[in-house]
N, C-alpha and C. Protein backbone atom coordinates (compact mmCIF):
# COMPACT_ATOMS: atom_id res chain seq x y z
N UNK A 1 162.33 50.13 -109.36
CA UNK A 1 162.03 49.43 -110.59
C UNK A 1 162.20 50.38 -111.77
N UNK A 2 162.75 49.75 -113.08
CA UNK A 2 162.69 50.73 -113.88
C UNK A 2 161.45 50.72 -114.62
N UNK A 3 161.37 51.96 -115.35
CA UNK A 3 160.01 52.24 -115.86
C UNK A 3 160.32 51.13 -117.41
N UNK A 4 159.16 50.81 -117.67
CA UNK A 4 159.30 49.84 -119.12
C UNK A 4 159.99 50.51 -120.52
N UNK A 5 159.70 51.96 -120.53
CA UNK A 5 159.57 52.65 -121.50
C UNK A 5 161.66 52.72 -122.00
N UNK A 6 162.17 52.48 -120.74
CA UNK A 6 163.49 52.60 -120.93
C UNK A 6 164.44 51.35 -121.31
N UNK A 7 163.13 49.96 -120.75
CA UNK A 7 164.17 48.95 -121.61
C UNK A 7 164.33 49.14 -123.17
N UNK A 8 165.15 48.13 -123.66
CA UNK A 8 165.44 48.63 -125.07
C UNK A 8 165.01 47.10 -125.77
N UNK A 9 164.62 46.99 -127.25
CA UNK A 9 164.28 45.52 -127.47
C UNK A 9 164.72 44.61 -127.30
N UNK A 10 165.75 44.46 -126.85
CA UNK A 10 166.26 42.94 -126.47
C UNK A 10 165.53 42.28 -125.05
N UNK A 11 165.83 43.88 -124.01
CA UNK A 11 165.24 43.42 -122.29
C UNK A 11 164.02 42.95 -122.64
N UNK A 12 163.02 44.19 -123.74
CA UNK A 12 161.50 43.69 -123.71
C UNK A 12 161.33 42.12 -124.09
N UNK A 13 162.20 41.91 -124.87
CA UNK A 13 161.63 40.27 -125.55
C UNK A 13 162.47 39.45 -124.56
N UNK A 14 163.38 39.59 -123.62
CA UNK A 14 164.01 38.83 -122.18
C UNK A 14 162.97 39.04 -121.99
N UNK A 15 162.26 39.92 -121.17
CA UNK A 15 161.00 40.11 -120.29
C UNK A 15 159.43 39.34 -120.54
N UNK A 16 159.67 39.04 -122.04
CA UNK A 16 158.14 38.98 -122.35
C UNK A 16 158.51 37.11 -122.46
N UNK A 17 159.98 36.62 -122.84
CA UNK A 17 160.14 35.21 -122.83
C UNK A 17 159.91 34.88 -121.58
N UNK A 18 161.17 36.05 -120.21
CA UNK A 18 160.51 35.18 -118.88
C UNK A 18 159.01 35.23 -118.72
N UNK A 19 157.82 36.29 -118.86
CA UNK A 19 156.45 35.81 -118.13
C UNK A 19 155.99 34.30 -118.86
N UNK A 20 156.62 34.58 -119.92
CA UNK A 20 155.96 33.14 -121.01
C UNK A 20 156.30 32.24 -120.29
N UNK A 21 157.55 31.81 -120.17
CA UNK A 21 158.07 30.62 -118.95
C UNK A 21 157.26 30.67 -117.69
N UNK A 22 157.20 31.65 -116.90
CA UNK A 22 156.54 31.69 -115.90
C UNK A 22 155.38 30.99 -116.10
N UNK A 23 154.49 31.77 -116.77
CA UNK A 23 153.33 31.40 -117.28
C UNK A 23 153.42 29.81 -117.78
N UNK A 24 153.89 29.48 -118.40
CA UNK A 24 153.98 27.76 -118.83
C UNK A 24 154.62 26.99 -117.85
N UNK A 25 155.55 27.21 -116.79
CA UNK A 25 155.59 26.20 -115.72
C UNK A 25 154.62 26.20 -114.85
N UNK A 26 153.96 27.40 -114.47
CA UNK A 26 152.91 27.13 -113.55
C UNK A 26 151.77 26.12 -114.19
N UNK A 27 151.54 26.15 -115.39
CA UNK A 27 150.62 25.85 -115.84
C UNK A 27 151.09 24.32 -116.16
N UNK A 28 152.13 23.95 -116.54
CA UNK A 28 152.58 22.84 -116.58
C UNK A 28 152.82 21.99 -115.29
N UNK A 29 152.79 22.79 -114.09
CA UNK A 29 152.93 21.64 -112.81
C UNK A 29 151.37 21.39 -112.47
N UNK A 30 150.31 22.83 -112.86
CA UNK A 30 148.91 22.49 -112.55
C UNK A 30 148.19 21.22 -113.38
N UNK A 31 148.97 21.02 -114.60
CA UNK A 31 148.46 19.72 -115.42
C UNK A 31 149.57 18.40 -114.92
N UNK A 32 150.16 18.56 -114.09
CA UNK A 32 150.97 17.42 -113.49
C UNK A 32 151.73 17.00 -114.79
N UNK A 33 152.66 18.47 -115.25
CA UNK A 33 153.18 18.06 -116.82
C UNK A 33 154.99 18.37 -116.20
N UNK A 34 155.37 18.71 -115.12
CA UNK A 34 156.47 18.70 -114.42
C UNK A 34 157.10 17.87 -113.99
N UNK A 35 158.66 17.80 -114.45
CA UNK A 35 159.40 16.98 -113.60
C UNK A 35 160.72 18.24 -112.70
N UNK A 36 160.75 18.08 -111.82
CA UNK A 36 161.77 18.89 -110.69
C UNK A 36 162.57 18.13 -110.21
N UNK A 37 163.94 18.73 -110.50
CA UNK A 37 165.32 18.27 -109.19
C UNK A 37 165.80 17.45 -110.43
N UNK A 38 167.12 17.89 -110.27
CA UNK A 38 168.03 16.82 -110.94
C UNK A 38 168.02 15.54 -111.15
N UNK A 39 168.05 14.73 -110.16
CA UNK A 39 167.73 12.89 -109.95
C UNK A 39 166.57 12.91 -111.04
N UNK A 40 165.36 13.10 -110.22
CA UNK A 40 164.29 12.98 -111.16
C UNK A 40 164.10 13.31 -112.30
N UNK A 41 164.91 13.98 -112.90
CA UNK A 41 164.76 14.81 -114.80
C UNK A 41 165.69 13.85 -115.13
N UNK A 42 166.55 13.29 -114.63
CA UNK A 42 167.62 12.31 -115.12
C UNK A 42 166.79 10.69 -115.32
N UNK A 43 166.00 10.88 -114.60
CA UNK A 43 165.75 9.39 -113.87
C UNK A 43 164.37 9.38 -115.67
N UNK A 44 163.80 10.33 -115.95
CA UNK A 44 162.70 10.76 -116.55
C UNK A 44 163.39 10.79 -118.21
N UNK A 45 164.38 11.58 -118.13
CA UNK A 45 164.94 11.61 -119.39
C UNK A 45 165.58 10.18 -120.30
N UNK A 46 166.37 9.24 -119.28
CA UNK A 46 166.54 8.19 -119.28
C UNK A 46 165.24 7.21 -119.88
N UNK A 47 164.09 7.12 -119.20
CA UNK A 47 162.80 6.29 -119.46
C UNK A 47 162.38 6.64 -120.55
N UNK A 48 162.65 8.19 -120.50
CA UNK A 48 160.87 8.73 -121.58
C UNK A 48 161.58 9.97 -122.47
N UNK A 49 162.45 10.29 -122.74
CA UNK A 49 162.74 11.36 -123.14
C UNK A 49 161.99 12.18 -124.25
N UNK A 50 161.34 11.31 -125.31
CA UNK A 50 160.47 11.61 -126.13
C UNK A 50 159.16 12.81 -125.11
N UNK A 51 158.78 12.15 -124.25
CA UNK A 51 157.64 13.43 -123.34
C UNK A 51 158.31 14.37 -123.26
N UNK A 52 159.57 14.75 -123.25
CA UNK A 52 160.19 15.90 -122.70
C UNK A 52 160.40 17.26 -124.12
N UNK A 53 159.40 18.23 -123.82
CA UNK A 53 159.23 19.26 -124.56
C UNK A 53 160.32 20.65 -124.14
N UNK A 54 161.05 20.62 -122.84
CA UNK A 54 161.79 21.69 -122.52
C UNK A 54 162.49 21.37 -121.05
N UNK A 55 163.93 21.71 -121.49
CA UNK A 55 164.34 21.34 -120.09
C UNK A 55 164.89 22.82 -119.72
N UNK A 56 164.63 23.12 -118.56
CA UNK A 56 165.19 24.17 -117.75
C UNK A 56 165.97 24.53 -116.82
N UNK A 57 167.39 24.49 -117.18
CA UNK A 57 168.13 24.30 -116.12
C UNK A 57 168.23 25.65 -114.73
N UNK A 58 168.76 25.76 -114.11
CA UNK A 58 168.43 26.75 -112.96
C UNK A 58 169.46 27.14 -111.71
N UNK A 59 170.14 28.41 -112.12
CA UNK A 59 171.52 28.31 -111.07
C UNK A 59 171.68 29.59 -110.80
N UNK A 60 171.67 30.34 -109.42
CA UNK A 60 172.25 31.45 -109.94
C UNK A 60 173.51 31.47 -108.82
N UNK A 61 174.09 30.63 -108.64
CA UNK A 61 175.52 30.63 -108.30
C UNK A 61 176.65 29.72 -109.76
N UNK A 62 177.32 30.32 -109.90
CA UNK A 62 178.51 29.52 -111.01
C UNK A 62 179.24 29.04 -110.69
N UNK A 63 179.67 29.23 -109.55
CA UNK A 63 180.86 28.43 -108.58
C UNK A 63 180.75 27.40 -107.74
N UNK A 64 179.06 27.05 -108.02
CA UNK A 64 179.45 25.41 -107.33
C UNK A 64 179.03 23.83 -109.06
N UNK A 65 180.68 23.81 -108.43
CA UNK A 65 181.27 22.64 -109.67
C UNK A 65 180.31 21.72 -110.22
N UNK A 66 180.11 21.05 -108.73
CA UNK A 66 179.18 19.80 -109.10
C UNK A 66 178.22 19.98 -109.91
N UNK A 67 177.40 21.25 -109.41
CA UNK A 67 176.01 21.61 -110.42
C UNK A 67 176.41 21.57 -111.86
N UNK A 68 177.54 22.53 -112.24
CA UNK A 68 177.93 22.78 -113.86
C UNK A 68 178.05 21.23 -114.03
N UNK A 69 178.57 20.36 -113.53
CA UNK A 69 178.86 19.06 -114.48
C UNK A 69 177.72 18.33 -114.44
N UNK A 70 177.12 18.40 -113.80
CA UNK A 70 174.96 17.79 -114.02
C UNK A 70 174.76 18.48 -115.24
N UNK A 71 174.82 19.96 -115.28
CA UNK A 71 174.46 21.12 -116.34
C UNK A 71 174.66 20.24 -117.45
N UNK A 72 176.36 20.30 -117.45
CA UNK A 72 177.09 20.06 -118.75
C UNK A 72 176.28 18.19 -119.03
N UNK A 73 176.02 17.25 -118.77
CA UNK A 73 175.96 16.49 -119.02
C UNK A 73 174.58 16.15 -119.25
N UNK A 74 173.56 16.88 -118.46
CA UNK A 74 172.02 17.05 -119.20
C UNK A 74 171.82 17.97 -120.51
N UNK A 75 173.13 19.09 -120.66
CA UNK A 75 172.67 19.55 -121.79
C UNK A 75 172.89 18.91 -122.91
N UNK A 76 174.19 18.05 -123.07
CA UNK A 76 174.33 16.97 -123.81
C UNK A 76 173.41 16.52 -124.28
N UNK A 77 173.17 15.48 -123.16
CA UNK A 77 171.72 14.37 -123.37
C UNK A 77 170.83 15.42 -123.76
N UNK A 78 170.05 16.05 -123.61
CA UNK A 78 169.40 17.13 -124.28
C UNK A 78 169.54 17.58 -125.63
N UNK A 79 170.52 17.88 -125.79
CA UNK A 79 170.84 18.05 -127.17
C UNK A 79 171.06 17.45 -128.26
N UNK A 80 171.40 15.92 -127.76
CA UNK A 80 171.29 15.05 -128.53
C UNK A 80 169.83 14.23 -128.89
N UNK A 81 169.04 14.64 -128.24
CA UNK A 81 167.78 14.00 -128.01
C UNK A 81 166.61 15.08 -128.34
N UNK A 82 167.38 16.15 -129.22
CA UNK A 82 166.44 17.33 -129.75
C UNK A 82 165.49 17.96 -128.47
N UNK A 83 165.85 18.18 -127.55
CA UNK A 83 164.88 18.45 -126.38
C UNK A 83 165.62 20.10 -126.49
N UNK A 84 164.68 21.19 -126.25
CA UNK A 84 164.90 22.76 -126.26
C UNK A 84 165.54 22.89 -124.68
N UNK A 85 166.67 23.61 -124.44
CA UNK A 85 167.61 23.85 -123.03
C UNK A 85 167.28 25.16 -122.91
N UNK A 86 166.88 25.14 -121.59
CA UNK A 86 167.05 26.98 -121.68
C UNK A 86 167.54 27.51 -120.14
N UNK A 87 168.66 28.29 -120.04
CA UNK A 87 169.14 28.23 -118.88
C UNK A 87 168.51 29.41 -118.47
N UNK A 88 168.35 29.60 -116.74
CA UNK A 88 167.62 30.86 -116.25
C UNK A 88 168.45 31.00 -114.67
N UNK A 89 168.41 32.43 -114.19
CA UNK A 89 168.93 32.45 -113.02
C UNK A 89 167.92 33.30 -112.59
N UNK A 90 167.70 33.20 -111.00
CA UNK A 90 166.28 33.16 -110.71
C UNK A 90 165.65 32.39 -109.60
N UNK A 91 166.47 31.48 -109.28
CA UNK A 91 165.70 30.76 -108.53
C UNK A 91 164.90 31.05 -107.46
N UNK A 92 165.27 31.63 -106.47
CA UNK A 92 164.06 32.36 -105.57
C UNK A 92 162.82 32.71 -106.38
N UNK A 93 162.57 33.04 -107.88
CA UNK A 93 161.46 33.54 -108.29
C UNK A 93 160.78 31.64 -108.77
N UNK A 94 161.89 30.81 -109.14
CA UNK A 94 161.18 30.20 -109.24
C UNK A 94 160.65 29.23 -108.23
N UNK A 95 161.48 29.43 -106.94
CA UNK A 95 160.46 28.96 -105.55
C UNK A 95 159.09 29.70 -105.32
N UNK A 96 158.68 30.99 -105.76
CA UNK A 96 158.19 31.96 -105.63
C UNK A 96 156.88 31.17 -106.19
N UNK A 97 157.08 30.90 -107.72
CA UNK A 97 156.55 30.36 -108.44
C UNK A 97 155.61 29.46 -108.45
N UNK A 98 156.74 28.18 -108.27
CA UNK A 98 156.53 27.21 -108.15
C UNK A 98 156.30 25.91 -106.65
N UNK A 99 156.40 26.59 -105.83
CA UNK A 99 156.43 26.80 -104.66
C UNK A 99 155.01 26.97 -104.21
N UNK A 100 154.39 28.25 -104.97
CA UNK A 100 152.94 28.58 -104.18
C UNK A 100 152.09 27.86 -104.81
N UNK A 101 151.76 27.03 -105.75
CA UNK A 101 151.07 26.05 -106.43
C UNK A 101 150.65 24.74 -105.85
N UNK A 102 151.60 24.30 -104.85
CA UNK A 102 151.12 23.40 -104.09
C UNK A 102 151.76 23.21 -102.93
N UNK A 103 150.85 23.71 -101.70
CA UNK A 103 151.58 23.90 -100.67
C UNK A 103 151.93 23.01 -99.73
N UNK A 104 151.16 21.57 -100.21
CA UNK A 104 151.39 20.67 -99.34
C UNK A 104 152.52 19.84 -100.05
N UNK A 105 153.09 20.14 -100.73
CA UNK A 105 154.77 19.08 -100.87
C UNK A 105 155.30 19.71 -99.84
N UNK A 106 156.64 18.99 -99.02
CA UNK A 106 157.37 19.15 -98.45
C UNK A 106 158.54 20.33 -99.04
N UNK A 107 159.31 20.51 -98.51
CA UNK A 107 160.44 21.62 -98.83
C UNK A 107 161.35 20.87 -99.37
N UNK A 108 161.66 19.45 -99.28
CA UNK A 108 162.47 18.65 -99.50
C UNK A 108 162.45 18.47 -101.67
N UNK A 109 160.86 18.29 -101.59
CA UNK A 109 160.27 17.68 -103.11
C UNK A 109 160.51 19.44 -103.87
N UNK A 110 160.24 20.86 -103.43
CA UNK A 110 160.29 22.26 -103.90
C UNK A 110 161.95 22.37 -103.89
N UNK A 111 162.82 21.84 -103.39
CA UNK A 111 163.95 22.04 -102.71
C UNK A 111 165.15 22.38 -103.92
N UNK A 112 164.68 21.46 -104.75
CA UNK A 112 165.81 21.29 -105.76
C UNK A 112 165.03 21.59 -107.28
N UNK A 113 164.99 22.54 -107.65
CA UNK A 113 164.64 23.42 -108.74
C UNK A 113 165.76 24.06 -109.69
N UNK A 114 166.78 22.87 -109.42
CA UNK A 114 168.10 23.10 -110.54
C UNK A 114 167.91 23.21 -112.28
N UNK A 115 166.74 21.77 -111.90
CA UNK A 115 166.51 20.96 -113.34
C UNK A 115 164.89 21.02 -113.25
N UNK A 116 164.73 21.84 -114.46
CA UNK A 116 162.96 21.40 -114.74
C UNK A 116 162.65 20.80 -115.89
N UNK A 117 161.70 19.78 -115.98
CA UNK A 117 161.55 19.41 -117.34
C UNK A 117 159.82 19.68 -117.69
N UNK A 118 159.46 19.91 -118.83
CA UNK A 118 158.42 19.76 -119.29
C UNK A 118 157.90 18.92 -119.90
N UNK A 119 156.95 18.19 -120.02
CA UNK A 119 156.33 17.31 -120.90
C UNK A 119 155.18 17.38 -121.10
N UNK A 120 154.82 16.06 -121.96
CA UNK A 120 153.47 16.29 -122.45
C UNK A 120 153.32 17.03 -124.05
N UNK A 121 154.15 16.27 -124.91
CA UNK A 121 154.27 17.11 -126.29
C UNK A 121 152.65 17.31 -126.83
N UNK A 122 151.57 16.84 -126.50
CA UNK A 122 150.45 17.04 -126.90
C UNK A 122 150.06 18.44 -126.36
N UNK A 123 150.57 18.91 -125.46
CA UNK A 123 149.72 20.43 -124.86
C UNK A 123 150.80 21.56 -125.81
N UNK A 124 149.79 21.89 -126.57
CA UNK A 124 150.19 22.87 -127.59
C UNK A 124 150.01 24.13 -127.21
N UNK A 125 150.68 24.51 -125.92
CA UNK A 125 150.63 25.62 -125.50
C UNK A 125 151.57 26.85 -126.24
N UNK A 126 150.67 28.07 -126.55
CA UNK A 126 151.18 29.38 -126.87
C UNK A 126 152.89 29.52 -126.41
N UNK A 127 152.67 29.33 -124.84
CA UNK A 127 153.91 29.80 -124.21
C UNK A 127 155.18 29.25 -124.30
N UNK A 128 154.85 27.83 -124.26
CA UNK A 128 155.98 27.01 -124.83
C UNK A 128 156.47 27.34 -126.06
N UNK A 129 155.70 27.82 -126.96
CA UNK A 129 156.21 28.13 -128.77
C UNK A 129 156.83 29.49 -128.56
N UNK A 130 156.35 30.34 -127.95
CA UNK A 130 157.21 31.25 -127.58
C UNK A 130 158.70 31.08 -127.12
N UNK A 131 158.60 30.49 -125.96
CA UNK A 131 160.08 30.24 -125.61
C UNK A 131 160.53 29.15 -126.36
N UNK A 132 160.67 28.35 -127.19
CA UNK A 132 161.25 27.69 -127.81
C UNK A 132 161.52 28.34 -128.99
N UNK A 133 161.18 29.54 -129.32
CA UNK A 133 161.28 30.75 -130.35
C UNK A 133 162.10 31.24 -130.16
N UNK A 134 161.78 31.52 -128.75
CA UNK A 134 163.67 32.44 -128.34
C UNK A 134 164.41 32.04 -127.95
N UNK A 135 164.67 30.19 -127.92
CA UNK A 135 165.75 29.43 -127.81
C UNK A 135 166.49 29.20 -129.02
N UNK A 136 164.92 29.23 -130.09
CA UNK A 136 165.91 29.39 -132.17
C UNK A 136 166.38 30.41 -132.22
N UNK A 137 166.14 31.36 -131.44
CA UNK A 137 166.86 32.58 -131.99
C UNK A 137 168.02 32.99 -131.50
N UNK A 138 168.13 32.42 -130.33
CA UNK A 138 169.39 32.68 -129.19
C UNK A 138 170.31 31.78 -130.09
N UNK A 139 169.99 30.38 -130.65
CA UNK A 139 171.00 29.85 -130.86
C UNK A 139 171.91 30.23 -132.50
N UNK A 140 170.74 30.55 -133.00
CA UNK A 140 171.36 31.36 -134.14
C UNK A 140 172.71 32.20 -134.05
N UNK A 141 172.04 33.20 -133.09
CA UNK A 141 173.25 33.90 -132.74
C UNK A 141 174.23 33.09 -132.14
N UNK A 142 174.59 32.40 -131.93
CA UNK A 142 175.78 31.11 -131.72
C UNK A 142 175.84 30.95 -129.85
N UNK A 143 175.00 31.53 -129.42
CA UNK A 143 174.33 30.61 -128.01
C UNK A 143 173.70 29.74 -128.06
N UNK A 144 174.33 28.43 -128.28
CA UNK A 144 174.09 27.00 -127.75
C UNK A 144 173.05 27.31 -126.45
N UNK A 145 173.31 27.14 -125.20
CA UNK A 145 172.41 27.26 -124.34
C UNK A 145 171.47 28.65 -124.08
N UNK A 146 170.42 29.19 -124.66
CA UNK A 146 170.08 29.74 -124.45
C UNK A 146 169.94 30.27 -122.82
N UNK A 147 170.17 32.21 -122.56
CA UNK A 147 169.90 32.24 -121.02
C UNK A 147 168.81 33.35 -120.77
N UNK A 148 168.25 32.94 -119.71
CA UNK A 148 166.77 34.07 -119.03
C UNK A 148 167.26 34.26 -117.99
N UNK A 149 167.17 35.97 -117.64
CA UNK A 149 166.85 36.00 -116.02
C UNK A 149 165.18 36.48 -115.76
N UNK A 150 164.67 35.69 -114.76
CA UNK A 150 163.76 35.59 -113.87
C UNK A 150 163.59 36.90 -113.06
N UNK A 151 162.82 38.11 -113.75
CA UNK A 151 162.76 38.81 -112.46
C UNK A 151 161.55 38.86 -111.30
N UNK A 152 162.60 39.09 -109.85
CA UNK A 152 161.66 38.35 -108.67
C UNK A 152 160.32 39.61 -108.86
N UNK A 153 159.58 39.46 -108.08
CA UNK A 153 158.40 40.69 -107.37
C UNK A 153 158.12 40.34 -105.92
């Protein structure tokens, strides 16, 4: 591991956006404020899109097609529907995650952690304003999809 003292400010504020995420999905599936898996964020965005405070997409392979064109077509709808995108690679951390929170879903319902959505625009959580901070700022710099990596432990 490297020592902290050697990242430089950009890693620290990567680092301090992923615990924020971390920190706000766990906390968002413990208030039953989660939607997981592609179908279902589609099926959710479609009905209700207004609940939807952050969508999180989730890949860390690039070479399978199908996924990018879900990607490409939720970030759309997303974007047109003012909803904050924030892409992360990671996923083992976020089985890690999200995974140990409730152990009685099946592997089937944890399985597909492509697409996360958040809702619940009433929970005025810290962490969410954070990362939606460093999604204004990513995009400034002319990154449309903002990206995080997830580091595992």
């Amino acid at each position: 591991m490297i020592p902290e003292e050697s990242f430089g400010p950009i890693e620290n504020r990567m680092q301090s956006v992923g615990l924020a995420l971390e920190e706000l999905l766990v906390t968002a599936q413990k208030q039953d404020c989660l939607t997981v898996g592609i179908y279902e964020s589609a099926k959710l965005l479609n009905a209700d899109p207004d609940s939807v405070v952050l969508c999180v997409l989730a890949a860390d392979d690039e070479d399978d097609v199908a996924l990018q064109i879900h990607f490409t077509l939720l970030q759309s709808f997303c974007c047109d529907s003012g909803i904050t995108i924030l892409r992360v690679s990671g996923v083992q951390r976020l089985q890690q995650l999200l995974g140990a929170v409730d152990a009685n879903r099946n592997q089937e319902e944890c399985g597909d952690l492509h697409c996360i959505l958040v809702t619940n625009p009433q929970a005025d959580h810290c962490r969410l304003q954070e990362v939606g901070i460093y999604c204004q700022e990513s995009r400034r710099l002319d990154q449309w999809v903002p990206e995080l990596v997830l580091q595992e432990r």
